[in-house]
Protein backbone atom coordinates (compact mmCIF):
# COMPACT_ATOMS: atom_id res chain seq x y z
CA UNK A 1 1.75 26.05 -15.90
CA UNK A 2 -0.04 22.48 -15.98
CA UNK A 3 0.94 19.62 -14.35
CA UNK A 4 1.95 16.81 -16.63
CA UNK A 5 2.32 12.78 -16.52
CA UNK A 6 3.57 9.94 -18.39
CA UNK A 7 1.01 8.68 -20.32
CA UNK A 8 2.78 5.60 -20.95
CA UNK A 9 2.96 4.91 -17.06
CA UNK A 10 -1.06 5.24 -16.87
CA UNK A 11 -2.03 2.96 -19.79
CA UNK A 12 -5.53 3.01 -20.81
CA UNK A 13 -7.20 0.25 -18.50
CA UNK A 14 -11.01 1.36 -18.96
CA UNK A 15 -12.62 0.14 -21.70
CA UNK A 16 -16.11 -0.94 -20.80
CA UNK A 17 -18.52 0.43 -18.25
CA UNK A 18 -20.56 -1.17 -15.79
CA UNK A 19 -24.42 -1.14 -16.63
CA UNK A 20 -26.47 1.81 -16.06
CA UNK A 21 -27.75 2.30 -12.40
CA UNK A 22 -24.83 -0.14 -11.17
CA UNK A 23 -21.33 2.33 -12.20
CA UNK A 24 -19.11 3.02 -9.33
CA UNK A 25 -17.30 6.74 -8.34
CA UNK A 26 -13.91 6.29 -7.22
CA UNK A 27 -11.71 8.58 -5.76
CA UNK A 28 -8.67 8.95 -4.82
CA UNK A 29 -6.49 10.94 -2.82
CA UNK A 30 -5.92 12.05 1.04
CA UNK A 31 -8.78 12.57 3.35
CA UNK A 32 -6.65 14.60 6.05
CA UNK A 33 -5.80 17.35 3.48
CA UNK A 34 -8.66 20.34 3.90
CA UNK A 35 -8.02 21.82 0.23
CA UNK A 36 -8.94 18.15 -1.46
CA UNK A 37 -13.01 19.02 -0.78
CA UNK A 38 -13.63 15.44 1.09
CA UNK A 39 -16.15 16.76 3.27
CA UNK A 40 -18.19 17.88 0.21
CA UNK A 41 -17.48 14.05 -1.46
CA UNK A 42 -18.66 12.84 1.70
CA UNK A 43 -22.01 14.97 1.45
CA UNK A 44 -22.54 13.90 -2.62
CA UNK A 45 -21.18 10.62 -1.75
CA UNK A 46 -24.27 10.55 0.88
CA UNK A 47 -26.74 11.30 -1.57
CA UNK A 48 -25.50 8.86 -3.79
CA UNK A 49 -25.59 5.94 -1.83
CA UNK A 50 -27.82 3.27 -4.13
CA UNK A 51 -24.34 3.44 -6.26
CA UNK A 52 -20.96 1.69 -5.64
CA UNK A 53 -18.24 4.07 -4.13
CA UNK A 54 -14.57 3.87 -3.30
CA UNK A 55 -11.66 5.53 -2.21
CA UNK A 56 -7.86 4.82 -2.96
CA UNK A 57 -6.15 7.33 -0.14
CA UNK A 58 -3.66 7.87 3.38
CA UNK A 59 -6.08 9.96 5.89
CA UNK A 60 -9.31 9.39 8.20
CA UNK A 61 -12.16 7.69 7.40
CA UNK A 62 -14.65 9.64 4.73
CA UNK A 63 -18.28 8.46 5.74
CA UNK A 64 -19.78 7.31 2.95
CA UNK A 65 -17.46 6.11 0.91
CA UNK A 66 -15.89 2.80 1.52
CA UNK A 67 -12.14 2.80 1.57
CA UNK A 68 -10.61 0.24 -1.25
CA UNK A 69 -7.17 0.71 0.04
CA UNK A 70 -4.50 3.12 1.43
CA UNK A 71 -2.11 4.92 -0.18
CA UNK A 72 -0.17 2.78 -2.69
CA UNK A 73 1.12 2.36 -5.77
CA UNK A 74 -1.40 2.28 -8.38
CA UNK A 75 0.10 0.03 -10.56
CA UNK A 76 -1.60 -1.11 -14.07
CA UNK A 77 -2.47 -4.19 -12.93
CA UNK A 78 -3.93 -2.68 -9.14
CA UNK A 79 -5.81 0.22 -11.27
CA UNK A 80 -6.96 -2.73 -13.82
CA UNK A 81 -8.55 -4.77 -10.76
CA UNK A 82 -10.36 -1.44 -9.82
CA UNK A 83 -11.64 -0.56 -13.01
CA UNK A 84 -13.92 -3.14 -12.99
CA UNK A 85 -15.91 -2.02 -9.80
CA UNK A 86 -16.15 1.82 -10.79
CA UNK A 87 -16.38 3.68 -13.98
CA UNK A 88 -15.85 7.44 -12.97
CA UNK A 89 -13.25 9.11 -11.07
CA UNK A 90 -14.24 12.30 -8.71
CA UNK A 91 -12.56 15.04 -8.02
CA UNK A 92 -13.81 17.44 -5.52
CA UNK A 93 -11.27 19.84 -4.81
CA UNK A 94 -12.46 22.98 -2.95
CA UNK A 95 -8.56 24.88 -3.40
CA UNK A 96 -6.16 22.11 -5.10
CA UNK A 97 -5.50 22.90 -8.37
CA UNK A 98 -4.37 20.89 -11.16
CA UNK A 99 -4.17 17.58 -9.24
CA UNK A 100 -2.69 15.26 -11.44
CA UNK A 101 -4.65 12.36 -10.42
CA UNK A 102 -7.48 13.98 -12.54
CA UNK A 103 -4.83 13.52 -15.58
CA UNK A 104 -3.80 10.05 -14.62
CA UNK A 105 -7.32 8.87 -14.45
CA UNK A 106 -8.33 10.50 -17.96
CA UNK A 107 -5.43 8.56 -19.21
CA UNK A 108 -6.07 5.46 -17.76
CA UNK A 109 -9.81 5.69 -19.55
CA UNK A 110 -12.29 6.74 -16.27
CA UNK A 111 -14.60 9.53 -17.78
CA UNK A 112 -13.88 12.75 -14.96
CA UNK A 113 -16.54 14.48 -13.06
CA UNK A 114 -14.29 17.62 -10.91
CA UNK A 115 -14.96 20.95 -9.49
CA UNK A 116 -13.78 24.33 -11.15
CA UNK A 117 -11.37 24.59 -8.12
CA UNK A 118 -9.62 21.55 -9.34
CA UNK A 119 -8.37 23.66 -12.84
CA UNK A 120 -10.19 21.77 -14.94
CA UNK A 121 -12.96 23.12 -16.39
CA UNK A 122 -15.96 21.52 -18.05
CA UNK A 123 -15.66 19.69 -21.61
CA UNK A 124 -17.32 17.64 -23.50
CA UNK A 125 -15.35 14.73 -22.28
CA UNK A 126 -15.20 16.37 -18.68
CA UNK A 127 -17.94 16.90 -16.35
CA UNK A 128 -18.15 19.37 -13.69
CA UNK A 129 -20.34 19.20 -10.46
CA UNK A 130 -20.71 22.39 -7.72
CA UNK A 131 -19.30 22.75 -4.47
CA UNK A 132 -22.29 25.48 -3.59
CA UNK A 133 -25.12 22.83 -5.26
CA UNK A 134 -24.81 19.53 -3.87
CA UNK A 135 -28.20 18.65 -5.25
CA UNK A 136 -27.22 20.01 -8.89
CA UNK A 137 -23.87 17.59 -7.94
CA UNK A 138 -25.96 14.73 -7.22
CA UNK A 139 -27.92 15.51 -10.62
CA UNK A 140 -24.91 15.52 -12.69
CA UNK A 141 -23.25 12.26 -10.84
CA UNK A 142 -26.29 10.56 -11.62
CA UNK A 143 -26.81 11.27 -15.33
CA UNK A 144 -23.42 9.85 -15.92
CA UNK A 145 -25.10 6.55 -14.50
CA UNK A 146 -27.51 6.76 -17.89
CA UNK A 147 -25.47 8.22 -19.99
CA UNK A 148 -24.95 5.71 -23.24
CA UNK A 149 -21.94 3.37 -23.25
CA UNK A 150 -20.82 5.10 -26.71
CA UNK A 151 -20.62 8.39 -25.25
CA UNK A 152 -18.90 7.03 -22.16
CA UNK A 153 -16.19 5.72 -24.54
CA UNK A 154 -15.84 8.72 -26.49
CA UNK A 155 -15.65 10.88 -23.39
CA UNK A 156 -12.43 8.57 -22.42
CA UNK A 157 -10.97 8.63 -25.62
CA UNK A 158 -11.53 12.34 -26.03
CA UNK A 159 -9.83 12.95 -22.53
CA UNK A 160 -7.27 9.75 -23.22
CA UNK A 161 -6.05 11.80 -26.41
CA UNK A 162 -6.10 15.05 -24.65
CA UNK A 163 -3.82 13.82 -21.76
CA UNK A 164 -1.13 12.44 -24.36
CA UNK A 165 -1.47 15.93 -26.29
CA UNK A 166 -1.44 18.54 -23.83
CA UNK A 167 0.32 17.09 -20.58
CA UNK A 168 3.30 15.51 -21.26
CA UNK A 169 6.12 16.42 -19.43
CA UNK A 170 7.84 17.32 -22.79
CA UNK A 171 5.63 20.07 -23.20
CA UNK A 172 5.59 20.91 -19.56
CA UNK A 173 10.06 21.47 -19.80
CA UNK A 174 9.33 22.90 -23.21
CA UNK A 175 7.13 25.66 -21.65
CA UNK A 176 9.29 26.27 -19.10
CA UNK A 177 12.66 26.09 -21.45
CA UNK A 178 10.62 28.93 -23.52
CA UNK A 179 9.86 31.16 -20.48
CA UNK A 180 13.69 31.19 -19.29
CA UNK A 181 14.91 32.15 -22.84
CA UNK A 182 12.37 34.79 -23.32
């Protein structure tokens, strides 16, 4: 079963993208929790260090990438503020699937770059990098700096449309109202 949001409490915030060479990688979740893959962020995050970073989270320190703020709530207006420092949200899970901040930031308009492990694969408005090829990571992270505003906007609007379709709670109860008749 897939987790689900409310689409309507992550409004689409991201509508333009910083230039090329210059878009930030924000992520966001705990640091202290072994299954979220923060150690291989921090290794990426390393390699990636000539672009702007950032990390929304409760935990230790990740070197390498710059804490924004702890754990809060990410309100519109907060998220808003943020998406005008970084364009793509990370997700580097190593055992932590379906986190649902991947689905909150595909509805709030940040293009996605995750690992399998996360239960999200790869789609054309999805991007996946490697937990065994951190240089193959580093590749991928770094194309999205190039990649054409257009396509950036598409991607979003792709995985906007996708969040509103496929993970909404009402389908989530649905699903599960169907499985306890059958």
């Amino acid at each position: 079963l897939d987790m689900a949001v409310d689409a309507s409490r992550y409004p689409r915030i991201k509508r333009s993208f910083n230039p090329p060479g210059g878009r930030g990688y924000l992520y966001i979740g705990d640091s202290g929790d072994p299954r979220k893959g923060v150690d291989f962020l921090s290794v990426i995050m390393g390699a990636l260090k000539d672009y702007p970073l950032g990390w929304i989270g409760s935990g230790p320190d990740i070197p390498n990438v710059p804490r924004i703020s702890e754990a809060r709530q990410l309100t519109p207006e907060f998220m808003a503020e943020v998406s005008k420092h970084y364009d793509f949200f990370i997700s580097p899970s190593i055992a932590d699937p379906n986190p649902t901040t991947i689905l909150e930031s595909m509805a709030w308009g940040f293009p996605v770059v995750c690992t399998p492990q996360s239960g999200y694969y790869e789609t054309h408005y999805r991007r996946s990098i490697d937990l065994k090829d951190v240089a193959r990571s580093a590749e991928v992270l770094s194309e999205m700096q190039y990649t054409d505003d257009q396509t950036l906007k598409t991607m979003a609007d792709e995985a906007n449309e996708c969040v509103i379709a496929n993970y909404s709670w009402d389908k989530f109860t649905s699903i599960i109202i169907q499985n306890l008749v059958s």
